[in-house]
N, C-alpha and C. Protein backbone atom coordinates (compact mmCIF):
# COMPACT_ATOMS: atom_id res chain seq x y z
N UNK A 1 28.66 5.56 -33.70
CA UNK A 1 29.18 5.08 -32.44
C UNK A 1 29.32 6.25 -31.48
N UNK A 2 28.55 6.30 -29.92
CA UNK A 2 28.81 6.97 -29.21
C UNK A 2 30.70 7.13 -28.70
N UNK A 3 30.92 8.23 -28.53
CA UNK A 3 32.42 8.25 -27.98
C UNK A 3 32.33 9.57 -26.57
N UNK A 4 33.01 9.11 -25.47
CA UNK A 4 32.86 10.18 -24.80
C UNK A 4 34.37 10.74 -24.69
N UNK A 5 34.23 11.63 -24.04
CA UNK A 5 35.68 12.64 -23.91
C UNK A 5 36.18 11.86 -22.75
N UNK A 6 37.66 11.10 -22.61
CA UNK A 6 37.93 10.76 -21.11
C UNK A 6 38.33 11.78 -20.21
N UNK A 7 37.62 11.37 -19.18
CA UNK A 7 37.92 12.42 -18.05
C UNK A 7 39.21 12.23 -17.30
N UNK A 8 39.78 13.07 -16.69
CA UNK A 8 41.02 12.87 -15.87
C UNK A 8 41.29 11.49 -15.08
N UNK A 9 40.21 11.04 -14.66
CA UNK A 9 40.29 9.93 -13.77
C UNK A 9 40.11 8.56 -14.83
N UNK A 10 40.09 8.80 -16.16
CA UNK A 10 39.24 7.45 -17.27
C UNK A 10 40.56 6.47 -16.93
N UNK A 11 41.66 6.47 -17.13
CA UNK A 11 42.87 5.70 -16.87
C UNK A 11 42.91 4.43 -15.75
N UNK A 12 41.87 5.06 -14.36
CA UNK A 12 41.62 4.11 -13.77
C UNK A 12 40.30 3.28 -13.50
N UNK A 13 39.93 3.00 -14.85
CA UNK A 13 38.62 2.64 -15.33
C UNK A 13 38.73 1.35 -16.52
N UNK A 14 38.48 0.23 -16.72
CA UNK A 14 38.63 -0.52 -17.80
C UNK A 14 37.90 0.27 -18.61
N UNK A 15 38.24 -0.08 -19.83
CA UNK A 15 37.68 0.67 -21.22
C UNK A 15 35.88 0.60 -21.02
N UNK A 16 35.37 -0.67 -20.84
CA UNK A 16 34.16 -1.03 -20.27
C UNK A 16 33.34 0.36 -19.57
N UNK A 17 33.77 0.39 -18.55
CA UNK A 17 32.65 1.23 -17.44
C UNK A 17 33.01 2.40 -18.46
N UNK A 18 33.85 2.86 -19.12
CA UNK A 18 33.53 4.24 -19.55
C UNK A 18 32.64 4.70 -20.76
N UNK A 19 32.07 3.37 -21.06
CA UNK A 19 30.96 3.26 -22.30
C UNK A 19 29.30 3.85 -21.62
N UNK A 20 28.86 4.75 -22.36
CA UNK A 20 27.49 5.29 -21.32
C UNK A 20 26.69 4.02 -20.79
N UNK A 21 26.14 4.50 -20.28
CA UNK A 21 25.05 3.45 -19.37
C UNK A 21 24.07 2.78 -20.75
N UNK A 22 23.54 3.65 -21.37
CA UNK A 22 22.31 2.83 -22.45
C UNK A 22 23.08 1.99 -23.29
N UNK A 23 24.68 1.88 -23.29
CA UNK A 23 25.39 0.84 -24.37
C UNK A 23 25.62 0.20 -23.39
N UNK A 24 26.09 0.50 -21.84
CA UNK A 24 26.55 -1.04 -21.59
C UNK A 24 25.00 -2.00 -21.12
N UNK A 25 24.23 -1.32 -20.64
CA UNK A 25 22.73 -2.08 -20.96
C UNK A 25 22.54 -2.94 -22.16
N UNK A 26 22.77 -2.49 -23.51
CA UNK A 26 22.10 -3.24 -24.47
C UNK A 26 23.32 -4.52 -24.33
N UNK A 27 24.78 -4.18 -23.99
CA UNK A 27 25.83 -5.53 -23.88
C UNK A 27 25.38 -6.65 -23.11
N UNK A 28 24.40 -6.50 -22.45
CA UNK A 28 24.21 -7.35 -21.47
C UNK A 28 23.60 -8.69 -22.13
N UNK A 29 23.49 -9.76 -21.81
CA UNK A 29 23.37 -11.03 -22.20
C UNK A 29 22.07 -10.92 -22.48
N UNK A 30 21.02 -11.32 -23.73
CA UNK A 30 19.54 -11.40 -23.85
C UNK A 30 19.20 -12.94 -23.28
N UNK A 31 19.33 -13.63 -23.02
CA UNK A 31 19.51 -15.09 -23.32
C UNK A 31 20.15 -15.64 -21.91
N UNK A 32 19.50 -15.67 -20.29
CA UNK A 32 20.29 -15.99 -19.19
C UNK A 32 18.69 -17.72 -18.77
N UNK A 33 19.32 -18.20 -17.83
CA UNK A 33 18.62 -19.33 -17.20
C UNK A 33 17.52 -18.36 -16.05
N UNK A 34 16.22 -18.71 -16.30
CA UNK A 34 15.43 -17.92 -15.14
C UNK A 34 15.48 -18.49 -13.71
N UNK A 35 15.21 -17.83 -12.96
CA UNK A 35 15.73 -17.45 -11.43
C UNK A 35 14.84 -18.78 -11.21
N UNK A 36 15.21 -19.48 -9.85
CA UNK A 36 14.39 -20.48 -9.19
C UNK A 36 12.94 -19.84 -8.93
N UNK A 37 11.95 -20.76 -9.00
CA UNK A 37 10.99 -19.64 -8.43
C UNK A 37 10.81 -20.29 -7.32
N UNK A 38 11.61 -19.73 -6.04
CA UNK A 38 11.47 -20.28 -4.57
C UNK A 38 10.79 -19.14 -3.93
N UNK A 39 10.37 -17.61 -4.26
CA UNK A 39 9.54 -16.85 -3.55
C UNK A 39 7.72 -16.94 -3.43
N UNK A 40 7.43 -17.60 -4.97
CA UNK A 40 6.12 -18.00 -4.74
C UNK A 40 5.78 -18.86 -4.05
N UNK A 41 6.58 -19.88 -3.86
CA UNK A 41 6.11 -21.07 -3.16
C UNK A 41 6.55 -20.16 -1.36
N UNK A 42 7.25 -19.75 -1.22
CA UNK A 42 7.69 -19.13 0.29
C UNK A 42 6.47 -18.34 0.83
N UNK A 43 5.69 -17.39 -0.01
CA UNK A 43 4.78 -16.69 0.34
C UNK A 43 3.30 -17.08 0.64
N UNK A 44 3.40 -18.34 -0.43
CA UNK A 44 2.12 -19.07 0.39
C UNK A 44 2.26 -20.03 1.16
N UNK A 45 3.62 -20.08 1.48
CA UNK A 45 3.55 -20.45 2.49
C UNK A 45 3.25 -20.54 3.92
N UNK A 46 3.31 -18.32 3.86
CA UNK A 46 3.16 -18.14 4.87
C UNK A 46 1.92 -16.86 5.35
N UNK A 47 0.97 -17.23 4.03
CA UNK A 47 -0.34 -16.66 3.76
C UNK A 47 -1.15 -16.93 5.04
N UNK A 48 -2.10 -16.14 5.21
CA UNK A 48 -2.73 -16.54 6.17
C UNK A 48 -4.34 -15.97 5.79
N UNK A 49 -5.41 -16.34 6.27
CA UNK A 49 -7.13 -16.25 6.29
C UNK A 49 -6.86 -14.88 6.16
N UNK A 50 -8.06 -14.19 6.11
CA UNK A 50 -8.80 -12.65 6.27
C UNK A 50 -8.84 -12.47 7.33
N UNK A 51 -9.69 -13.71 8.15
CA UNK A 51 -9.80 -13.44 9.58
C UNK A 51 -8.48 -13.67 10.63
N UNK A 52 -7.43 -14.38 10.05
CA UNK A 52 -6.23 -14.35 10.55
C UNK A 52 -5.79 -12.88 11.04
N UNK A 53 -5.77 -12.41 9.53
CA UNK A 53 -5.04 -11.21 9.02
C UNK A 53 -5.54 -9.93 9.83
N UNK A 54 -6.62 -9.93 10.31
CA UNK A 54 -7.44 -8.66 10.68
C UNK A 54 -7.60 -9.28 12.41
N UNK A 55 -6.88 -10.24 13.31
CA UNK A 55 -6.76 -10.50 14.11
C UNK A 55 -5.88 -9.88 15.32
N UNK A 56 -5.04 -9.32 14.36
CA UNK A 56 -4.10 -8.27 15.07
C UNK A 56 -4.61 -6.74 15.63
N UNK A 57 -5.71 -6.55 14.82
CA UNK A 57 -6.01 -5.58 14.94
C UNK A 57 -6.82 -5.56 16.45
N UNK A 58 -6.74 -4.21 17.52
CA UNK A 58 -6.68 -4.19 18.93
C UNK A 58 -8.20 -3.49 18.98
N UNK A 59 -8.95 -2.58 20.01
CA UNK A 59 -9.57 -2.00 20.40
C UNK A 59 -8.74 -0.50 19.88
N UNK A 60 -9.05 0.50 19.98
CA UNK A 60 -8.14 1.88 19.98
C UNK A 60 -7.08 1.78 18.84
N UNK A 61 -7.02 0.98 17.82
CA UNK A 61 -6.04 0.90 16.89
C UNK A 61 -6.50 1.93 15.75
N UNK A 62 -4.87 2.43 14.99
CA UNK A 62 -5.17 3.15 13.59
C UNK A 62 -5.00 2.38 12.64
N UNK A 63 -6.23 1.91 11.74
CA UNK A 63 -5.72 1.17 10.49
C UNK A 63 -5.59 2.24 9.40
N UNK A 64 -5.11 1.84 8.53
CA UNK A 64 -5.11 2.45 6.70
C UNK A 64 -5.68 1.35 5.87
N UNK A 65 -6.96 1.59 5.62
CA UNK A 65 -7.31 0.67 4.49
C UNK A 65 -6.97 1.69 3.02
N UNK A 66 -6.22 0.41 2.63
CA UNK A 66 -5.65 0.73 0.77
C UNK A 66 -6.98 1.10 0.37
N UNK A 67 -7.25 2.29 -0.68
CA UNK A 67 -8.08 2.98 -1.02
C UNK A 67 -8.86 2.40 -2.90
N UNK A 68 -9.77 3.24 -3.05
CA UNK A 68 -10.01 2.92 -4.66
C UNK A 68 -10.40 1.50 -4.74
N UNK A 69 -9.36 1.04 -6.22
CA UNK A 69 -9.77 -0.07 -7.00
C UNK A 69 -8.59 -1.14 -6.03
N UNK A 70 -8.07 -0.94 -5.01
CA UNK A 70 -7.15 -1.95 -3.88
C UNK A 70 -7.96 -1.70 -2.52
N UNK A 71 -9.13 -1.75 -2.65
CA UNK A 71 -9.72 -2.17 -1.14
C UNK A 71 -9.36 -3.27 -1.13
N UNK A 72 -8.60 -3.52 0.28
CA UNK A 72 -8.86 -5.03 0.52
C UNK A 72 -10.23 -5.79 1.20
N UNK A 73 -11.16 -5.95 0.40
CA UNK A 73 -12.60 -5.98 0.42
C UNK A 73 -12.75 -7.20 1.57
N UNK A 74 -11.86 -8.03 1.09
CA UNK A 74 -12.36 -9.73 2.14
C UNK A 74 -11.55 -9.34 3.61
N UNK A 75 -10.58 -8.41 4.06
CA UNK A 75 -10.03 -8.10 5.07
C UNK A 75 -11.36 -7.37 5.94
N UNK A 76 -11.66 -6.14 5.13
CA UNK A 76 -13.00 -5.20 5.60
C UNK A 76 -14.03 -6.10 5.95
N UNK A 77 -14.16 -7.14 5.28
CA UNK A 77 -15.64 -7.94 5.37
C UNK A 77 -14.89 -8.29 6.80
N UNK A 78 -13.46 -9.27 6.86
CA UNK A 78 -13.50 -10.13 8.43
C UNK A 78 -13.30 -8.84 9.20
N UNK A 79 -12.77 -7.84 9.18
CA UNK A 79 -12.74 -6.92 10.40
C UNK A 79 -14.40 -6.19 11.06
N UNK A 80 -15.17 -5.96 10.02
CA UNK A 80 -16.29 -6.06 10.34
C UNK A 80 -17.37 -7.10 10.63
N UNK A 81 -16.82 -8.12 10.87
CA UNK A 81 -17.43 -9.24 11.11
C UNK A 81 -17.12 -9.26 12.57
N UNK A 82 -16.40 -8.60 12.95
CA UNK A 82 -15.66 -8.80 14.80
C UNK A 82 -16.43 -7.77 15.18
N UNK A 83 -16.92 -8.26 16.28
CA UNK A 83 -17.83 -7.65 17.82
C UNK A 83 -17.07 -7.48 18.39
N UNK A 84 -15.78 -7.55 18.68
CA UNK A 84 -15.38 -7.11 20.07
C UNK A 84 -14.21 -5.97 20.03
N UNK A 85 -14.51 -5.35 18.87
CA UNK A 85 -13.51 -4.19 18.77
C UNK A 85 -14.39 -2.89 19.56
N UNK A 86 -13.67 -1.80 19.73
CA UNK A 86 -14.22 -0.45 19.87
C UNK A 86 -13.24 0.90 19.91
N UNK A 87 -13.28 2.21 19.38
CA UNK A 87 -12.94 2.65 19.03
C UNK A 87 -11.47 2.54 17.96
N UNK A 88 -12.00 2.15 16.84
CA UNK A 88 -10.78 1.44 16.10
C UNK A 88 -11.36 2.50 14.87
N UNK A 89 -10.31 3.55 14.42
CA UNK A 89 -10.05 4.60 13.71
C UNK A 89 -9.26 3.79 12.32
N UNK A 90 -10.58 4.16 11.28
CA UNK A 90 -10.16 3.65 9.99
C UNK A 90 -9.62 5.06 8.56
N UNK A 91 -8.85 5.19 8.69
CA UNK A 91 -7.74 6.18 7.38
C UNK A 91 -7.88 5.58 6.45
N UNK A 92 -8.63 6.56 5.38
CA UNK A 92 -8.70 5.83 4.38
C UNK A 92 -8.66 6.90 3.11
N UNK A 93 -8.78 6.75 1.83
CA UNK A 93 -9.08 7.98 0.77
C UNK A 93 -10.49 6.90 -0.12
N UNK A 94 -10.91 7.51 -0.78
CA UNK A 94 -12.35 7.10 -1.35
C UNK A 94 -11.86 5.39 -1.42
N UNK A 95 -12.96 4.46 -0.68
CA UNK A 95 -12.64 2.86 -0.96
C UNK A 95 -13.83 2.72 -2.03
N UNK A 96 -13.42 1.65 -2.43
CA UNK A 96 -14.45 0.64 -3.41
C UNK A 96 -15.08 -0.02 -3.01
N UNK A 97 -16.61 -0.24 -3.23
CA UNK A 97 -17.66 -0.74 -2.72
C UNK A 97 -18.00 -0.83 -1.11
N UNK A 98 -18.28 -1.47 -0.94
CA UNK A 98 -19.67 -1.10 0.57
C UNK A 98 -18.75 -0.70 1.57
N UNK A 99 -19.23 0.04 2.18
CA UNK A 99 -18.77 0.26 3.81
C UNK A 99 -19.19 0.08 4.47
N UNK A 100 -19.10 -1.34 5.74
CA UNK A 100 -19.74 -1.64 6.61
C UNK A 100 -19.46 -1.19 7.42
N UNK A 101 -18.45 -0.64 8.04
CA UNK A 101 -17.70 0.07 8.72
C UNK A 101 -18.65 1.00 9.01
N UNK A 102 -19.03 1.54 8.30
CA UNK A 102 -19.97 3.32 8.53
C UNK A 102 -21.45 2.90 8.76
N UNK A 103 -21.43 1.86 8.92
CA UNK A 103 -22.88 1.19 9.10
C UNK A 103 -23.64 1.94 10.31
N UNK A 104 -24.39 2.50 10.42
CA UNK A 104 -25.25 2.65 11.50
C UNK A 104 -25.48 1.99 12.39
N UNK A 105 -25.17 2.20 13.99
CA UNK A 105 -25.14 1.43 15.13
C UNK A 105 -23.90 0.95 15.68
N UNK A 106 -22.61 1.26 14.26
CA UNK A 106 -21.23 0.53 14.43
C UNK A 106 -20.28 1.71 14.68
N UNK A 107 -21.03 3.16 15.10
CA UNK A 107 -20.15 4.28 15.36
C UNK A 107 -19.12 3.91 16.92
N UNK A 108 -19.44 3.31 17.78
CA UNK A 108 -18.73 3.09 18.73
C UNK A 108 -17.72 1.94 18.53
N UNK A 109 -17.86 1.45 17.03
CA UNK A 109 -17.10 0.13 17.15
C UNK A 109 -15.30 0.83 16.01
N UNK A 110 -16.40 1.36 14.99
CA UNK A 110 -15.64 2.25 14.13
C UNK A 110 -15.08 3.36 13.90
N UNK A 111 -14.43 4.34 13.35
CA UNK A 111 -14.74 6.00 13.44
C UNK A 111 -14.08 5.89 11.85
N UNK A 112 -14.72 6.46 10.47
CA UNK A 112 -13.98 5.99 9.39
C UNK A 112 -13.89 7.67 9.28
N UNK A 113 -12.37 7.67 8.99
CA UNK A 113 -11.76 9.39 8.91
C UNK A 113 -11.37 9.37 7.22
N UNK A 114 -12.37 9.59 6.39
CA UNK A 114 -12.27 9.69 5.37
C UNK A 114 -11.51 11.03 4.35
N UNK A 115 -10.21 10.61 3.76
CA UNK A 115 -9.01 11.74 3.32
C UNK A 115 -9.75 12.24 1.71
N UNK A 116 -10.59 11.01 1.55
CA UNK A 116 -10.86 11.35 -0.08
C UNK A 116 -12.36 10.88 -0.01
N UNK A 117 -13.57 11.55 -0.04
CA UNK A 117 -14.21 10.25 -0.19
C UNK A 117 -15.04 10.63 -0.79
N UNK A 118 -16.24 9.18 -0.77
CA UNK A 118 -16.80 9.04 -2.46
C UNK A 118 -18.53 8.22 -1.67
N UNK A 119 -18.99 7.83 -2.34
CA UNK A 119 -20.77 7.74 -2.49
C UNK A 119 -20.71 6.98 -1.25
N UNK A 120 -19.88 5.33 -0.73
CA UNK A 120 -20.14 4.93 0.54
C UNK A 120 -20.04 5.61 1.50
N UNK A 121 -19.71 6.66 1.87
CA UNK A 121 -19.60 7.16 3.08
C UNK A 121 -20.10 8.33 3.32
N UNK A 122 -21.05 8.82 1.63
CA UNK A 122 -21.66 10.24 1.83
C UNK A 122 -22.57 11.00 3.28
N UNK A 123 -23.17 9.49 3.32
CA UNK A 123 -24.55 9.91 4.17
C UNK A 123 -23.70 9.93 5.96
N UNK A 124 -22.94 8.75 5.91
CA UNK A 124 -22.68 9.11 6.92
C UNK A 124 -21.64 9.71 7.64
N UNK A 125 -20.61 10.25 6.81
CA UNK A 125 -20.28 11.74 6.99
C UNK A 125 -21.55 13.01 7.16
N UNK A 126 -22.35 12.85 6.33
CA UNK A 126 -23.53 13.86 6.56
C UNK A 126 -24.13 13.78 7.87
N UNK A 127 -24.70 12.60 8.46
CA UNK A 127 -25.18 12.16 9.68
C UNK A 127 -24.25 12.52 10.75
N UNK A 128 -22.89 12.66 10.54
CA UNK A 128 -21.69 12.98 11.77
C UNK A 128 -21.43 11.39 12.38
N UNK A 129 -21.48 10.15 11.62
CA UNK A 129 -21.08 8.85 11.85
C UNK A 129 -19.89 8.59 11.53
N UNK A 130 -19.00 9.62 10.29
CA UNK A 130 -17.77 9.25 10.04
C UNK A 130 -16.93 10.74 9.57
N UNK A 131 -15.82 11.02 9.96
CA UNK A 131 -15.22 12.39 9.32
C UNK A 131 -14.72 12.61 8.31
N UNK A 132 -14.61 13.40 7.12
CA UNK A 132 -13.86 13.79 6.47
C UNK A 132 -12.74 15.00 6.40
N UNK A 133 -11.51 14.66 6.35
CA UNK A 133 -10.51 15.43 6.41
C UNK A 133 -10.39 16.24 4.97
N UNK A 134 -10.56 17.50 4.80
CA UNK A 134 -10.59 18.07 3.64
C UNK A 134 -8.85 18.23 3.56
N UNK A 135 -8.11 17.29 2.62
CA UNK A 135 -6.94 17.77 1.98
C UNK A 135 -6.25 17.44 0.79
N UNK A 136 -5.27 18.21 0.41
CA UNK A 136 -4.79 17.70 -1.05
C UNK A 136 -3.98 16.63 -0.92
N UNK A 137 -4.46 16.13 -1.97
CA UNK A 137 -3.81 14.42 -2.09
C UNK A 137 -2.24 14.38 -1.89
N UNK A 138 -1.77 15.26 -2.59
CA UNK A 138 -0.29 15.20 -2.19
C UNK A 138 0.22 15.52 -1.18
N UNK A 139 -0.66 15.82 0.19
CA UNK A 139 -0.26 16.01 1.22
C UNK A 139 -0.46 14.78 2.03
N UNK A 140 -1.47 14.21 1.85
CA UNK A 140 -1.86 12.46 2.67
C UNK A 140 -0.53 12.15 2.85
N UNK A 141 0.63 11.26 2.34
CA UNK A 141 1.82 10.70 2.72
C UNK A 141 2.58 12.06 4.00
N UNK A 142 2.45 13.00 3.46
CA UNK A 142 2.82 13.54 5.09
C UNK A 142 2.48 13.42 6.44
N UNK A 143 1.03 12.99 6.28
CA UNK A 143 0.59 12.62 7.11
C UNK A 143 0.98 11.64 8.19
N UNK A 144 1.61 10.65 7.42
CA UNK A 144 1.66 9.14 7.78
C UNK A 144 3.26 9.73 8.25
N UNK A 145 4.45 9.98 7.36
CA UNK A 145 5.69 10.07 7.48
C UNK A 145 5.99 11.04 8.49
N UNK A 146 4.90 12.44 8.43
CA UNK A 146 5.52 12.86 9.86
C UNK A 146 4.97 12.48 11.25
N UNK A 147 4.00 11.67 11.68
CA UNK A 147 3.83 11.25 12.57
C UNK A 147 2.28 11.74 13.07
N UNK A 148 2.19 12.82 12.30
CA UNK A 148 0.60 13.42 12.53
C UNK A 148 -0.32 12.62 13.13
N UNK A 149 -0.59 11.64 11.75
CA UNK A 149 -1.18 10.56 12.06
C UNK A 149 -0.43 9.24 12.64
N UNK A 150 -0.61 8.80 13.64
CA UNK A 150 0.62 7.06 14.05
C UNK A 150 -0.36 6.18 13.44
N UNK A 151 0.03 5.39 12.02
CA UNK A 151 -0.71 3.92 12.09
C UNK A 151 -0.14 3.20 12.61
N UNK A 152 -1.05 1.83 13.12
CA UNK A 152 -0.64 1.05 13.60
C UNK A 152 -0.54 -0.16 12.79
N UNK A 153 -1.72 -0.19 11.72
CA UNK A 153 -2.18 -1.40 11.26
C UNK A 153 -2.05 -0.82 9.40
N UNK A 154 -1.58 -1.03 8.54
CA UNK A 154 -1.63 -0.89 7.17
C UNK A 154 -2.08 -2.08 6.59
N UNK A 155 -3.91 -2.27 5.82
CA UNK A 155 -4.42 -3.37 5.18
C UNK A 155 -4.22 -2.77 3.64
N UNK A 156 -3.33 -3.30 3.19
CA UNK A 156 -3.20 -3.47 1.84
C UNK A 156 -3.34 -4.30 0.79
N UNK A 157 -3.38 -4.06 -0.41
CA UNK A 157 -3.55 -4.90 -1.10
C UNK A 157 -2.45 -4.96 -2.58
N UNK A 158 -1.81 -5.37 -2.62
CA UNK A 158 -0.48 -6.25 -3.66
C UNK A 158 0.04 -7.39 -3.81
N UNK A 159 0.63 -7.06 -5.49
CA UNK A 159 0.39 -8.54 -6.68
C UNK A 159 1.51 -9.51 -5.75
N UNK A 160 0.79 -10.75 -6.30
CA UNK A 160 1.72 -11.74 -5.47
C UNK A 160 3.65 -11.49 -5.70
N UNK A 161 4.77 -11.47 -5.07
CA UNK A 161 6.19 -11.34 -5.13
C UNK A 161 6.19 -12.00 -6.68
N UNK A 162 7.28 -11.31 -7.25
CA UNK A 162 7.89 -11.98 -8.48
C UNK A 162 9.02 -12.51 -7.79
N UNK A 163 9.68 -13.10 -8.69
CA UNK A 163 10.73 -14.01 -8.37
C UNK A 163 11.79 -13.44 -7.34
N UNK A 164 11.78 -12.12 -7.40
CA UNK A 164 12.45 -11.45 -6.34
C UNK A 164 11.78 -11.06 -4.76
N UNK A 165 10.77 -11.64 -4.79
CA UNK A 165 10.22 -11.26 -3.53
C UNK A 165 9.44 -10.12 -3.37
N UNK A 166 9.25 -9.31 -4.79
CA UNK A 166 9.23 -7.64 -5.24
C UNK A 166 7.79 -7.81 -5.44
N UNK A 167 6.89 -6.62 -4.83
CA UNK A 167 5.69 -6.42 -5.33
C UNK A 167 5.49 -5.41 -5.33
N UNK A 168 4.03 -5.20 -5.72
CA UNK A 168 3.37 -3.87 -6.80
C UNK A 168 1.95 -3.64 -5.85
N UNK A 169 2.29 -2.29 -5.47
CA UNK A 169 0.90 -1.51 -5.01
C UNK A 169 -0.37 -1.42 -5.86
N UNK A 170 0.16 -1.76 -7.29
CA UNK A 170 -0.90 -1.11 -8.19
C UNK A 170 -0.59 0.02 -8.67
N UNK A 171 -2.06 0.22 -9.19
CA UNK A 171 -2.88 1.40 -9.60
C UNK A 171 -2.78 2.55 -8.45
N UNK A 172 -3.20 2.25 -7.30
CA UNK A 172 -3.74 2.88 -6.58
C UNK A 172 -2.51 3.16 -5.37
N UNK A 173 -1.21 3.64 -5.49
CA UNK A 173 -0.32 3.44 -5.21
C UNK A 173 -0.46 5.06 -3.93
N UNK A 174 -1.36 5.83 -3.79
CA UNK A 174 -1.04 7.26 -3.65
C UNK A 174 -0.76 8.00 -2.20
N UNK A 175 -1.22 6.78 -1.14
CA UNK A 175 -0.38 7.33 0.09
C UNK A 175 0.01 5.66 0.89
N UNK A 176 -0.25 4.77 0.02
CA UNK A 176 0.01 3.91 0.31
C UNK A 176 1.19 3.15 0.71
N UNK A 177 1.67 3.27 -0.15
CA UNK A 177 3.72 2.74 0.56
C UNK A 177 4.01 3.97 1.68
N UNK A 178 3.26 5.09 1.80
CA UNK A 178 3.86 5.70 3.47
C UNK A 178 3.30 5.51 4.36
N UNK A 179 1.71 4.90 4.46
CA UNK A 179 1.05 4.58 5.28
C UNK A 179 1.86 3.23 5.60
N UNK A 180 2.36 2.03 4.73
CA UNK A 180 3.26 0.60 5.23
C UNK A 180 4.47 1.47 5.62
């Protein structure tokens, strides 16, 4: 049995709180009624299209597309599906699969400022169609938090709310919650 030494102040403490934290954890009830699930049904509620979603986005705007294995791939497809953007600056670290964005002919529509990047965007970083920012990964979230960079627009991608409304960046978590 754990025992701790009482401290000067233990007197105004029920016997309870002065038990360490990993015993009063295991006291806790195994066996409770699960939570309503009123957040899943709330959130699709208030889901909206790709092309909804990428509607906000202006002329002259900074997006952050979520990087890696959380591209939000069907957002990229409707934002590149719009003609009537122009100079709209995309932050990103290496994405997953195609970049239409860097497409040839779409430099006045796009500018993709690549923090990490990887085989889609080789050539046209090489060509001078898109930039790469040479820096260490653990510096990207500074970016965003001190103002360096202003986003405007954060396209992300995370698991639907659990019962708490609570979701998960993923895998690919790495400047992402400072870019939102």
């Amino acid at each position: 049995m754990l025992r701790r030494r009482p401290t000067k102040n233990a007197q105004q403490f029920p016997r309870r709180a002065q038990l360490p934290v990993l015993l009063r954890i295991s006291l806790r009830p195994r066996c409770s009624r699960s939570p309503k699930p009123t957040m899943p049904s709330l959130w699709k509620s208030q889901a909206a299209s790709a092309a909804d979603a990428v509607s906000v986005v202006r002329s002259g705007t900074n997006v952050f597309l979520h990087g890696a294995c959380a591209t939000p791939a069907p957002l990229v497809e409707a934002l590149c599906a719009r003609r009537d953007l122009a100079d709209v600056r995309l932050y990103h670290l290496h994405t997953a699969g195609p970049a239409p964005f860097a497409d040839r002919g779409r430099e006045h529509e796009f500018r993709s400022v690549s923090l990490f990047t990887g085989a889609p965007l080789r050539a046209a970083i090489a060509e001078n169609r898109a930039d790469f920012v040479p820096i260490f990964l653990s510096d990207i979230p500074g970016l965003f938090l001190s103002g360096a960079v202003k986003l405007d627009v954060a396209f992300l991608q995370v698991s639907p709310p659990d019962s708490h409304g609570m979701c998960s960046l993923g895998t690919s978590c790495d400047a992402a919650k400072a870019a939102a």
